[in-house]
PDB file of N, CA and C in Angstrom:
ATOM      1  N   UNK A   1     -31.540  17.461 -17.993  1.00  0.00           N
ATOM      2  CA  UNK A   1     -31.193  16.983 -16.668  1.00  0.00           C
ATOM      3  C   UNK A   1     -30.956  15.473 -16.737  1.00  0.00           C
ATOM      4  N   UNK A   2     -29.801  15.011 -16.022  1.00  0.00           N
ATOM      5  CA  UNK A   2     -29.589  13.331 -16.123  1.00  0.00           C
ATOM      6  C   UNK A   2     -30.757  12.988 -15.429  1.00  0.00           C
ATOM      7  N   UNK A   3     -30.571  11.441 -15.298  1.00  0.00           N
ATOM      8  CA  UNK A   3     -31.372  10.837 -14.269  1.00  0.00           C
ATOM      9  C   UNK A   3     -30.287   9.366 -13.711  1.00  0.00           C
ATOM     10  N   UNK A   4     -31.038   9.071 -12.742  1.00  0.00           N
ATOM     11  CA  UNK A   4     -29.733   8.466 -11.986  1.00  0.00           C
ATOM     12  C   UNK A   4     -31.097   6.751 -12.430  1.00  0.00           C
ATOM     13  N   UNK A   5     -30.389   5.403 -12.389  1.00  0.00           N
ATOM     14  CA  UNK A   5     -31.232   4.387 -12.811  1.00  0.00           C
ATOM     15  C   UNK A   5     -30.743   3.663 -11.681  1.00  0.00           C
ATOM     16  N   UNK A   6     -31.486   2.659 -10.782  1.00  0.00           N
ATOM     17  CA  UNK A   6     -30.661   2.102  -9.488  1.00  0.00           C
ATOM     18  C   UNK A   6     -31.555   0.774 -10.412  1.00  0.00           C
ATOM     19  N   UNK A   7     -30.518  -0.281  -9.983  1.00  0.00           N
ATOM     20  CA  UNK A   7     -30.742  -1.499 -10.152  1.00  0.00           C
ATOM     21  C   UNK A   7     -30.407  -2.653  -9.290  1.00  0.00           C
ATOM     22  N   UNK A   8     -31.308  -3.180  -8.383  1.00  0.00           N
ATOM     23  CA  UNK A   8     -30.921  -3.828  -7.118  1.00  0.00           C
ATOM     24  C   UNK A   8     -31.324  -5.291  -7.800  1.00  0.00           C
ATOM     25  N   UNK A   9     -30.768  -6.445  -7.195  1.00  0.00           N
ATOM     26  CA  UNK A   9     -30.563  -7.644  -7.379  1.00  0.00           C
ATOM     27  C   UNK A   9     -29.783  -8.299  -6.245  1.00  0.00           C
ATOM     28  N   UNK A  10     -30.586  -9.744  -6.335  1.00  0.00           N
ATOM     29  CA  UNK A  10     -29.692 -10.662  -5.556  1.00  0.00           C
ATOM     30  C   UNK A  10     -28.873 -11.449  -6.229  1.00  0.00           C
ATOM     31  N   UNK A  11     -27.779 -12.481  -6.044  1.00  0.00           N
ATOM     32  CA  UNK A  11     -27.155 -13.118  -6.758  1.00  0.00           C
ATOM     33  C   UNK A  11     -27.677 -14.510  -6.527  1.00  0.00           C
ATOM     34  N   UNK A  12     -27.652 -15.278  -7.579  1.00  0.00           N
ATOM     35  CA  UNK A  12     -27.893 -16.624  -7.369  1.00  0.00           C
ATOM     36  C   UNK A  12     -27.298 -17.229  -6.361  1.00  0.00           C
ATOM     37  N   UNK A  13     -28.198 -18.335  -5.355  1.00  0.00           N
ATOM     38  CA  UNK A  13     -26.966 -19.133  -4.447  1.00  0.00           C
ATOM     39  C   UNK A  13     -25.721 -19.132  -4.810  1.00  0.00           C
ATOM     40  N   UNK A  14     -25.804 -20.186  -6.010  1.00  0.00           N
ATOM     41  CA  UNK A  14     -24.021 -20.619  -6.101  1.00  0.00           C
ATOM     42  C   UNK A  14     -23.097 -19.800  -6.402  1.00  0.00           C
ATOM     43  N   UNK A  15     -23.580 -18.482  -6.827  1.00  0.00           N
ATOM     44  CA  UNK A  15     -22.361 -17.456  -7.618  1.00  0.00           C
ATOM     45  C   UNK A  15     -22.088 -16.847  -5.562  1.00  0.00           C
ATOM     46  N   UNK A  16     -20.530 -16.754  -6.192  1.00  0.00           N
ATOM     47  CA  UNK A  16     -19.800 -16.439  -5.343  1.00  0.00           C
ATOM     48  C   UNK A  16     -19.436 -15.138  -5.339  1.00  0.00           C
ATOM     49  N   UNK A  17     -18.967 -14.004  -4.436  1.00  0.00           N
ATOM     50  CA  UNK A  17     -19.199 -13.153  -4.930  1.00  0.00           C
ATOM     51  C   UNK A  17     -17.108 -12.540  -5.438  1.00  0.00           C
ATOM     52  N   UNK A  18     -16.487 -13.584  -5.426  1.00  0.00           N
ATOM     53  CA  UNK A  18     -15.342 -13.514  -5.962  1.00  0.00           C
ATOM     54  C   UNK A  18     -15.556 -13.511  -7.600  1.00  0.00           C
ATOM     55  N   UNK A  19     -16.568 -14.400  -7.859  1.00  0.00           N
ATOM     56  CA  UNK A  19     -17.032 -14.650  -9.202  1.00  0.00           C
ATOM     57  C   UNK A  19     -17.578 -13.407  -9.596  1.00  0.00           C
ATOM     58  N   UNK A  20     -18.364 -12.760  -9.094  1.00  0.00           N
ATOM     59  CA  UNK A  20     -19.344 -11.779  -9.207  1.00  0.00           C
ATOM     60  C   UNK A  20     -18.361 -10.405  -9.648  1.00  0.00           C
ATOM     61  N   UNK A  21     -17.328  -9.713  -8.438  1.00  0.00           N
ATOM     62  CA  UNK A  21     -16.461  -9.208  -8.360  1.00  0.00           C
ATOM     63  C   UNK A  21     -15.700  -9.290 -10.229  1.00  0.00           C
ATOM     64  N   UNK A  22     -15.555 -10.764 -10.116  1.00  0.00           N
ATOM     65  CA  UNK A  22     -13.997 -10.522 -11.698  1.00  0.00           C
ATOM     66  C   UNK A  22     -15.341 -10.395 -12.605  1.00  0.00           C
ATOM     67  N   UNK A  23     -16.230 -10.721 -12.738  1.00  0.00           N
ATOM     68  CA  UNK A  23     -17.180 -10.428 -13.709  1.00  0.00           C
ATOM     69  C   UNK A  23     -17.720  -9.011 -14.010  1.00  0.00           C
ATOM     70  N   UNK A  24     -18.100  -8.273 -12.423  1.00  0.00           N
ATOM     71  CA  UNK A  24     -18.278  -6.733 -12.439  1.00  0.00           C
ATOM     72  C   UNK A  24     -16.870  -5.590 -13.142  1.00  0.00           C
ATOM     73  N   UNK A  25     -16.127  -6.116 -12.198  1.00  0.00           N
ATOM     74  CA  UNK A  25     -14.851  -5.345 -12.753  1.00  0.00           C
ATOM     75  C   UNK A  25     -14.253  -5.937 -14.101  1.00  0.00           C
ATOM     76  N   UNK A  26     -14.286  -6.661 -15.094  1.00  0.00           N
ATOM     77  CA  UNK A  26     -13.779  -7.428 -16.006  1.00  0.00           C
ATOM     78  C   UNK A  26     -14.867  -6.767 -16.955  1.00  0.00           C
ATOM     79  N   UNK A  27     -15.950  -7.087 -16.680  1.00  0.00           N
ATOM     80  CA  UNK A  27     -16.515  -6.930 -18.400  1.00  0.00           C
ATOM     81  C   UNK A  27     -18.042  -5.869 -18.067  1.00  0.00           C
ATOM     82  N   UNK A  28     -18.879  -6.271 -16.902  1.00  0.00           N
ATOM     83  CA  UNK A  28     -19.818  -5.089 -16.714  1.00  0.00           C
ATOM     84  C   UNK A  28     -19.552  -3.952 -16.656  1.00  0.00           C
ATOM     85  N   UNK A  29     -18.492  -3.706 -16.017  1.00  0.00           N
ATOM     86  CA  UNK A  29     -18.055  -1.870 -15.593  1.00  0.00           C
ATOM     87  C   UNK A  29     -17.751  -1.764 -16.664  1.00  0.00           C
ATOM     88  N   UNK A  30     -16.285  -2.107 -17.463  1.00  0.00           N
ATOM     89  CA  UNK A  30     -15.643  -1.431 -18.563  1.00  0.00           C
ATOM     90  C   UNK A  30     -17.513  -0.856 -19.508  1.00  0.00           C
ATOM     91  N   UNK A  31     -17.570  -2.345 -20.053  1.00  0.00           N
ATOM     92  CA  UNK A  31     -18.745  -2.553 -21.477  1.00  0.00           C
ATOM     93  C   UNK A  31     -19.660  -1.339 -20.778  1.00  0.00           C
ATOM     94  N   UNK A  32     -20.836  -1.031 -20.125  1.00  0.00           N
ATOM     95  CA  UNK A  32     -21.687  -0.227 -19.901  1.00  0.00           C
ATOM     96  C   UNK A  32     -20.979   1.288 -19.146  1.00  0.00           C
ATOM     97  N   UNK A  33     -20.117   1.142 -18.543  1.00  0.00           N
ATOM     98  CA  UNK A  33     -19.908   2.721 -18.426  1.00  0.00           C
ATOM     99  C   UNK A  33     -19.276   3.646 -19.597  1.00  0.00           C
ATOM    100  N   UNK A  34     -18.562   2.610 -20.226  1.00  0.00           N
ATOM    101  CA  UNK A  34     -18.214   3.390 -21.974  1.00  0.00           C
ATOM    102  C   UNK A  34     -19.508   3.477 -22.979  1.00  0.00           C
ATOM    103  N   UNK A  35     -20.926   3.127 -22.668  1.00  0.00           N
ATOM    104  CA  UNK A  35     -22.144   2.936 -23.237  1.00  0.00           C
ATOM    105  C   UNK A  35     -22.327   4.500 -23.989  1.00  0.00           C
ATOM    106  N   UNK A  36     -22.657   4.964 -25.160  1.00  0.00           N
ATOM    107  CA  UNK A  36     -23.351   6.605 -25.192  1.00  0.00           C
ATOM    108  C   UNK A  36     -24.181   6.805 -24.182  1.00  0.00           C
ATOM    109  N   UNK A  37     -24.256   7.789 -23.354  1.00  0.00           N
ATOM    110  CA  UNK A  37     -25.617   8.049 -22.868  1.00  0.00           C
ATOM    111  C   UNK A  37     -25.046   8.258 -20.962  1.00  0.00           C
ATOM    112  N   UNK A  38     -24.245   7.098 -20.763  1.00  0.00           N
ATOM    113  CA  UNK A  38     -24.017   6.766 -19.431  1.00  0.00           C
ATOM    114  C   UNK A  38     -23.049   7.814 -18.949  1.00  0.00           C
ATOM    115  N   UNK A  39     -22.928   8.459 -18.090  1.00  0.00           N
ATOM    116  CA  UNK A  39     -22.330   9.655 -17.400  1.00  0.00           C
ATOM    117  C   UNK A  39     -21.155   8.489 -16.138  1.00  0.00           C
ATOM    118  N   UNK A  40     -22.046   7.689 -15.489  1.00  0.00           N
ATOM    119  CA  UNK A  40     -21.392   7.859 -14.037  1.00  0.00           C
ATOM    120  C   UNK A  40     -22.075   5.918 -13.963  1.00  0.00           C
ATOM    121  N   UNK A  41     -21.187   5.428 -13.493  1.00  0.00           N
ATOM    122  CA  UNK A  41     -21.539   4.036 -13.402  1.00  0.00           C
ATOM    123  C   UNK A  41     -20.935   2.971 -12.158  1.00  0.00           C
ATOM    124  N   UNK A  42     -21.633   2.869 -11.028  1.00  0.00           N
ATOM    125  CA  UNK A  42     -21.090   2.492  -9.906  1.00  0.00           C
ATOM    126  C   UNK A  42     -21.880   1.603  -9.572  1.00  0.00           C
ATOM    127  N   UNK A  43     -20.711   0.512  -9.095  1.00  0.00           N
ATOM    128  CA  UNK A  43     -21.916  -0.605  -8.016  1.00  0.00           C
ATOM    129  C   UNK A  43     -21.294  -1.103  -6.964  1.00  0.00           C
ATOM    130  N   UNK A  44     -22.592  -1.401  -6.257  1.00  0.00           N
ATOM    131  CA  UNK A  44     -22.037  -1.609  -4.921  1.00  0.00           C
ATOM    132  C   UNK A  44     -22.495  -3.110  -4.090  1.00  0.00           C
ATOM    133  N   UNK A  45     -21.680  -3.559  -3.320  1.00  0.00           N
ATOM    134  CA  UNK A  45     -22.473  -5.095  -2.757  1.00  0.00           C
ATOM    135  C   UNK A  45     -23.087  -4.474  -1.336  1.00  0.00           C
ATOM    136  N   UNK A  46     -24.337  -4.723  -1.048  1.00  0.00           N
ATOM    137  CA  UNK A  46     -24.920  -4.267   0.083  1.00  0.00           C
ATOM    138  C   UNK A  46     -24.126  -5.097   1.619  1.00  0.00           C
ATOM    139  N   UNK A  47     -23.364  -4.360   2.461  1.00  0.00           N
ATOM    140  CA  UNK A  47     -23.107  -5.091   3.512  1.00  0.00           C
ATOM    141  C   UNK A  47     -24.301  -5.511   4.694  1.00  0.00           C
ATOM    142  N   UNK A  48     -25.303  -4.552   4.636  1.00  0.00           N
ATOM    143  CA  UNK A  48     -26.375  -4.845   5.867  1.00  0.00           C
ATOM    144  C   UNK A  48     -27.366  -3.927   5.817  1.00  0.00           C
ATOM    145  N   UNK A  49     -28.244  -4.200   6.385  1.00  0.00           N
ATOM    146  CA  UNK A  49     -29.428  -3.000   7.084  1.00  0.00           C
ATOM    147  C   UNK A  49     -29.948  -2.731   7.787  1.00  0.00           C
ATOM    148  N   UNK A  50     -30.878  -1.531   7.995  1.00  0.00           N
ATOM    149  CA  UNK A  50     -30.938  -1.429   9.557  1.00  0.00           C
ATOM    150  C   UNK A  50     -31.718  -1.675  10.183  1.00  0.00           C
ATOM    151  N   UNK A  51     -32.333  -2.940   9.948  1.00  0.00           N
ATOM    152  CA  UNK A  51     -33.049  -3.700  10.711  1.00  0.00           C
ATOM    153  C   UNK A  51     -33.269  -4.890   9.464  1.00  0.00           C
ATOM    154  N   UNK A  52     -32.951  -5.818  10.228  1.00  0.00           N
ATOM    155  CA  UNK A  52     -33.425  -6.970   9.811  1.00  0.00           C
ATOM    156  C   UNK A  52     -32.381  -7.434   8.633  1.00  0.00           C
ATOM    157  N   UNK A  53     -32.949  -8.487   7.522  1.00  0.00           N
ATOM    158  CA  UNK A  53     -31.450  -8.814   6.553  1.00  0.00           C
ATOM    159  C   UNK A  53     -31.723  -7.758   5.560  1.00  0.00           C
ATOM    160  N   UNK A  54     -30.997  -7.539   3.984  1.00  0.00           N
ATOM    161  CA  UNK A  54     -30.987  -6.606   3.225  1.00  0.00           C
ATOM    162  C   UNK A  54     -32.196  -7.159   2.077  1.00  0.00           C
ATOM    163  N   UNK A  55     -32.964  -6.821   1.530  1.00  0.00           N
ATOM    164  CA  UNK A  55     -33.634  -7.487   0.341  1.00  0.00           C
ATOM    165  C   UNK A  55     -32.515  -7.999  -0.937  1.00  0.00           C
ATOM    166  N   UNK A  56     -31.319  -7.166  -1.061  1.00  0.00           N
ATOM    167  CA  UNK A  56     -30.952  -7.460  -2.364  1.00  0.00           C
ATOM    168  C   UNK A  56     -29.237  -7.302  -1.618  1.00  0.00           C
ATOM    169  N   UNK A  57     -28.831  -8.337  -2.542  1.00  0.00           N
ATOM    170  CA  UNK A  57     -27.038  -8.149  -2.668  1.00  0.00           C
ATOM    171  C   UNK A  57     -26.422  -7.052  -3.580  1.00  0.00           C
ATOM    172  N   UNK A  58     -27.031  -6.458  -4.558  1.00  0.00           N
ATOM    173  CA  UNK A  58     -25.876  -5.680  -5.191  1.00  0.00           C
ATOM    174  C   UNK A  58     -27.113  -4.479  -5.798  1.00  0.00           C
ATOM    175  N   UNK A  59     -26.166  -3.360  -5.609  1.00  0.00           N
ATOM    176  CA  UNK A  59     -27.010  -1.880  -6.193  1.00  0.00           C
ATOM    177  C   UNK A  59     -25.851  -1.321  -7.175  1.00  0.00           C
ATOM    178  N   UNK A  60     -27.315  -1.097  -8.259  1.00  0.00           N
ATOM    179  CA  UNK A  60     -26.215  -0.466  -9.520  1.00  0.00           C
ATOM    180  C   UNK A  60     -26.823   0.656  -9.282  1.00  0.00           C
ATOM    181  N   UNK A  61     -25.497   1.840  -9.554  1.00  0.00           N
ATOM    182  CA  UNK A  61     -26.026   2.994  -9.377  1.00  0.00           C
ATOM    183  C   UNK A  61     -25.464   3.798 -10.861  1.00  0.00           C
ATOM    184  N   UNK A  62     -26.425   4.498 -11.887  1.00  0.00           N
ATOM    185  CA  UNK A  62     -26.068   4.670 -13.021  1.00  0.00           C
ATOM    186  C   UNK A  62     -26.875   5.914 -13.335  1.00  0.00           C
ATOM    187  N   UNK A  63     -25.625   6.980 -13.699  1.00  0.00           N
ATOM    188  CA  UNK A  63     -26.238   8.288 -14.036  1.00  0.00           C
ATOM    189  C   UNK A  63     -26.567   7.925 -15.844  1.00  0.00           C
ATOM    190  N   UNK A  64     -27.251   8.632 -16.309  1.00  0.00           N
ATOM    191  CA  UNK A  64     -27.294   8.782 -17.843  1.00  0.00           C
ATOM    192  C   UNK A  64     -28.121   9.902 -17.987  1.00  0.00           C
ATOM    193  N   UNK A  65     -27.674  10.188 -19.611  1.00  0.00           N
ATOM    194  CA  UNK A  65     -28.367  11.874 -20.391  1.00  0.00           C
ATOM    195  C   UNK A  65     -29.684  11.297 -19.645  1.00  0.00           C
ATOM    196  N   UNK A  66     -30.457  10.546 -19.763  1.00  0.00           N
ATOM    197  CA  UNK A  66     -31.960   9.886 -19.734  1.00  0.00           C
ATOM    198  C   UNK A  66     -32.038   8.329 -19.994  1.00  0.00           C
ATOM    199  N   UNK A  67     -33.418   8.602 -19.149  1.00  0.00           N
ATOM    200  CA  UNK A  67     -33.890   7.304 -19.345  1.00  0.00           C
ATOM    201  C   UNK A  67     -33.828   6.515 -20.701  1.00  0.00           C
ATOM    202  N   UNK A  68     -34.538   6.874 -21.612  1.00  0.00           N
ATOM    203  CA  UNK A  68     -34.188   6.577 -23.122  1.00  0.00           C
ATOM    204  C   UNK A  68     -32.718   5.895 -23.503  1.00  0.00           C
ATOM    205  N   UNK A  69     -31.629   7.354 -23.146  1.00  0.00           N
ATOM    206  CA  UNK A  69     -30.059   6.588 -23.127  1.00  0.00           C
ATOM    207  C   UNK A  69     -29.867   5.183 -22.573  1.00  0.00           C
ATOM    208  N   UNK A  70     -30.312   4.833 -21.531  1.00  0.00           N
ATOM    209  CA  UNK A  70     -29.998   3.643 -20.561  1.00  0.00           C
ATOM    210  C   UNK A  70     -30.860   2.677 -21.293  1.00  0.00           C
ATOM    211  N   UNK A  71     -32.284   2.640 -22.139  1.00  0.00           N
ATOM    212  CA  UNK A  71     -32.630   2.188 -22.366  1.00  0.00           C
ATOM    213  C   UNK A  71     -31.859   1.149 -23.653  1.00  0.00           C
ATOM    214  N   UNK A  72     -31.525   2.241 -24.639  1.00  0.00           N
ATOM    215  CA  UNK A  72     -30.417   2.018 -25.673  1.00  0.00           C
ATOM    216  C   UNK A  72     -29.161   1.267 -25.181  1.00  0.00           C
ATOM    217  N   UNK A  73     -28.657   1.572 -24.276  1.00  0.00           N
ATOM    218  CA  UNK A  73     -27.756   0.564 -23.700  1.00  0.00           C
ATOM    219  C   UNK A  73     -28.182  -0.678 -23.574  1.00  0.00           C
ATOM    220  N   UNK A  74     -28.784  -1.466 -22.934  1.00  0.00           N
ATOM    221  CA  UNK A  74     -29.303  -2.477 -23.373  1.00  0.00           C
ATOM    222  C   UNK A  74     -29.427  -2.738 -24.785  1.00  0.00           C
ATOM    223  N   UNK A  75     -29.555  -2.214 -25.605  1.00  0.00           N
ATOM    224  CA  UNK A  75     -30.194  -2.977 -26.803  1.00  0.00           C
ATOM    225  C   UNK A  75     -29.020  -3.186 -27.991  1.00  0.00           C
ATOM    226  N   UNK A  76     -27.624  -2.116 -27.301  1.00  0.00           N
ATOM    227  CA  UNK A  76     -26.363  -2.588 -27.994  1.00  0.00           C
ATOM    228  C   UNK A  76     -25.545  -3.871 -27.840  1.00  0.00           C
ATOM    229  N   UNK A  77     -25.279  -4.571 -29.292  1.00  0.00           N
ATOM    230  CA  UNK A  77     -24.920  -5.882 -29.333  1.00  0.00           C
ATOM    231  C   UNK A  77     -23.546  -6.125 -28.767  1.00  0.00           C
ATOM    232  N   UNK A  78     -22.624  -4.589 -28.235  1.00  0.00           N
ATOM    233  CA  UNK A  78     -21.412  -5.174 -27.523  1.00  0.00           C
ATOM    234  C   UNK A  78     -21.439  -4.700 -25.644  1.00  0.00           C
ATOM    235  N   UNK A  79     -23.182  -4.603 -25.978  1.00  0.00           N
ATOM    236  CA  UNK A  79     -22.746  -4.903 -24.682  1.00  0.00           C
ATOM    237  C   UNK A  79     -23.915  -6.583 -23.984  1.00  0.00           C
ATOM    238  N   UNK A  80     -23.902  -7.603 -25.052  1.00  0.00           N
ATOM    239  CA  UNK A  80     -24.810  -8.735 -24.899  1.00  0.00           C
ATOM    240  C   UNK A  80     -23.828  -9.976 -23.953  1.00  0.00           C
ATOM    241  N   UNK A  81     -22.717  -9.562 -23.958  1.00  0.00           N
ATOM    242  CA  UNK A  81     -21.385 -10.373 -23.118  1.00  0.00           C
ATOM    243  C   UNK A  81     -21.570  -9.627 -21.340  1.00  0.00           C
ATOM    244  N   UNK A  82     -21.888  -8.616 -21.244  1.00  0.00           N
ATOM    245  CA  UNK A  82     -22.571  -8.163 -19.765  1.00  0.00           C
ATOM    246  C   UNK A  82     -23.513  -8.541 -19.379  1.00  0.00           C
ATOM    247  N   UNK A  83     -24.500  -8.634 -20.588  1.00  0.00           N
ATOM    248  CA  UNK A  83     -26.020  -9.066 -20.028  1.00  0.00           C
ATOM    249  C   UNK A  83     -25.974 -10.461 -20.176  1.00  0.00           C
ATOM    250  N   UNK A  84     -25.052 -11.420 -20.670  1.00  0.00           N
ATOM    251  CA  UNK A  84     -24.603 -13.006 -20.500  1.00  0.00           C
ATOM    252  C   UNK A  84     -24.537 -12.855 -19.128  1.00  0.00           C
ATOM    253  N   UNK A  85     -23.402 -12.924 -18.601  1.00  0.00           N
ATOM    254  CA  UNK A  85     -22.864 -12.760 -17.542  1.00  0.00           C
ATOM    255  C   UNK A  85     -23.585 -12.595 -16.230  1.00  0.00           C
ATOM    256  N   UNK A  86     -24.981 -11.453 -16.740  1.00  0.00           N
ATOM    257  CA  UNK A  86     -25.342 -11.264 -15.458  1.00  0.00           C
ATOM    258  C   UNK A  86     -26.479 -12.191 -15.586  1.00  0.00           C
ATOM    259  N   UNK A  87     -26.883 -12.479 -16.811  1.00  0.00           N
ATOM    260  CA  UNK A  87     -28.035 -13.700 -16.613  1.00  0.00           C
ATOM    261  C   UNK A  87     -27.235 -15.005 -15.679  1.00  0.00           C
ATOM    262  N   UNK A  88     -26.383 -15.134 -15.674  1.00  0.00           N
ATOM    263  CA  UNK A  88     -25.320 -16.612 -15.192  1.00  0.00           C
ATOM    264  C   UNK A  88     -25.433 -16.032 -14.094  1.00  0.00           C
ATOM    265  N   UNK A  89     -24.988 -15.038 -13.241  1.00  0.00           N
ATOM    266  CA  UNK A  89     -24.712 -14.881 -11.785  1.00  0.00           C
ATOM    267  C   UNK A  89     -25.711 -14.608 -11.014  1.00  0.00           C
ATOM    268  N   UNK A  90     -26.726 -13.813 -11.332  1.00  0.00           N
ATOM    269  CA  UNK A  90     -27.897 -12.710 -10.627  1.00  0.00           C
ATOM    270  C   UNK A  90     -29.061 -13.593 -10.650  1.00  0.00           C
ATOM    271  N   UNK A  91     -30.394 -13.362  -9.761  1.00  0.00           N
ATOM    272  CA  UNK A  91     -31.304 -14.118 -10.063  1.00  0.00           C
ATOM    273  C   UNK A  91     -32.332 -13.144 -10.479  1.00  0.00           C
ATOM    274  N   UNK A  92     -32.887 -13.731 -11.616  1.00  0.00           N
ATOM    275  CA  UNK A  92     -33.578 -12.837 -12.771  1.00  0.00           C
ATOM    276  C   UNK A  92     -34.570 -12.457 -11.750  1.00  0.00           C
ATOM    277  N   UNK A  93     -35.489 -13.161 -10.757  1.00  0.00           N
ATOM    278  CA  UNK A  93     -36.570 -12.673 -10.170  1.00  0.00           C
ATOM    279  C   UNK A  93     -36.637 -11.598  -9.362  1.00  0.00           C
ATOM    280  N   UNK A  94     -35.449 -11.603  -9.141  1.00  0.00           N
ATOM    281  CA  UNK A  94     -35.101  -9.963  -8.150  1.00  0.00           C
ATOM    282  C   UNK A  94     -34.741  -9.228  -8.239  1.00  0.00           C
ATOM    283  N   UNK A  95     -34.563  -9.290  -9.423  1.00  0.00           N
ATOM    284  CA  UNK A  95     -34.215  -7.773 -10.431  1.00  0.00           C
ATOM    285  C   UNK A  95     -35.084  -6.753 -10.372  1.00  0.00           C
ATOM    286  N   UNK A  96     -35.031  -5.411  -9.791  1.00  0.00           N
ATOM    287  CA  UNK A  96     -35.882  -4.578  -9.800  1.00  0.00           C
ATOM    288  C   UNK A  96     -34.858  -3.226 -10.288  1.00  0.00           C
ATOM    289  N   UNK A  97     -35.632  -2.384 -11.151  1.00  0.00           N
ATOM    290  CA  UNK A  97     -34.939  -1.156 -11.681  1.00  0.00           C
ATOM    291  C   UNK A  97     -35.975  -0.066 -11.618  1.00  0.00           C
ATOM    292  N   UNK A  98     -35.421   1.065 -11.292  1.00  0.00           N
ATOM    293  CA  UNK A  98     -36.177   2.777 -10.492  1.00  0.00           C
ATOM    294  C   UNK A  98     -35.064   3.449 -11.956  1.00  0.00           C
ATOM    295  N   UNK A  99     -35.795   4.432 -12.029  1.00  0.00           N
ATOM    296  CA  UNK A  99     -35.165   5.758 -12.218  1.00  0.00           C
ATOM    297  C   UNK A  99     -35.863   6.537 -12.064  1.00  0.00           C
ATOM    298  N   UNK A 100     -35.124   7.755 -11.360  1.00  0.00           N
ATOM    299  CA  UNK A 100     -35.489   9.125 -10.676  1.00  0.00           C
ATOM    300  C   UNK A 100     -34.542  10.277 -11.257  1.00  0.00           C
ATOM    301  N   UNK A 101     -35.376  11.168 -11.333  1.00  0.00           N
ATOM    302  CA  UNK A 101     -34.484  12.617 -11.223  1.00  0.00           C
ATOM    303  C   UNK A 101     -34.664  13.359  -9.353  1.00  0.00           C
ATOM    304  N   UNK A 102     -33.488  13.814  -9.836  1.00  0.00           N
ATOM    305  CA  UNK A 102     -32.986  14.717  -8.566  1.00  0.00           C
ATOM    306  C   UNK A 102     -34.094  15.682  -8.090  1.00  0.00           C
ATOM    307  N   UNK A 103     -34.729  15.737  -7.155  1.00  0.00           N
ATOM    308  CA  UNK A 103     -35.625  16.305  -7.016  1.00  0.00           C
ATOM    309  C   UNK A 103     -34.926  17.888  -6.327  1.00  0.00           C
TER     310      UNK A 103
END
């Protein structure tokens, strides 16, 4: 059974999210959804919520065989130009990552 990995984050003040955008579509999407392991790879910028402001600007939403798979993604050296990138834009402290199976 896959499991789906959500990864919510805010972006640093200064990153813009035009910046954010050519960076997601340019080198995060391609590099990690061609990853072994990764099935389904989507993200999204949070517009609002329903009550009050949102905790986080951007949700990654990422199927894989397993947890393990996603784990391995990270630790491949072509994909260290994504994880550049998002160290430069995102702010490391609000990085929070879940994975769940489908209940």
């Amino acid at each position: 059974m896959s499991v789906r990995v959500y990864i919510t984050y805010k972006l640093k003040p200064e990153t813009t999210m035009d910046e954010y955008y050519q960076f997601s579509r340019e080198i995060d999407q391609p590099l990690a959804s061609a990853a072994p392991g990764v099935l389904n790879y989507e993200i999204f910028e949070v517009k609002g919520a329903g009550k009050g402001s949102p905790d986080f600007t951007i949700i990654e939403d990422i199927e894989c065989e397993s947890w393990e798979a996603w784990l391995k993604v990270n630790d491949m050296p072509e994909v260290r130009p994504a994880y550049e990138g998002f160290m430069r834009l995102a702010d490391p402290d609000s990085v929070r990552v879940h994975w769940a199976e489908k209940v």
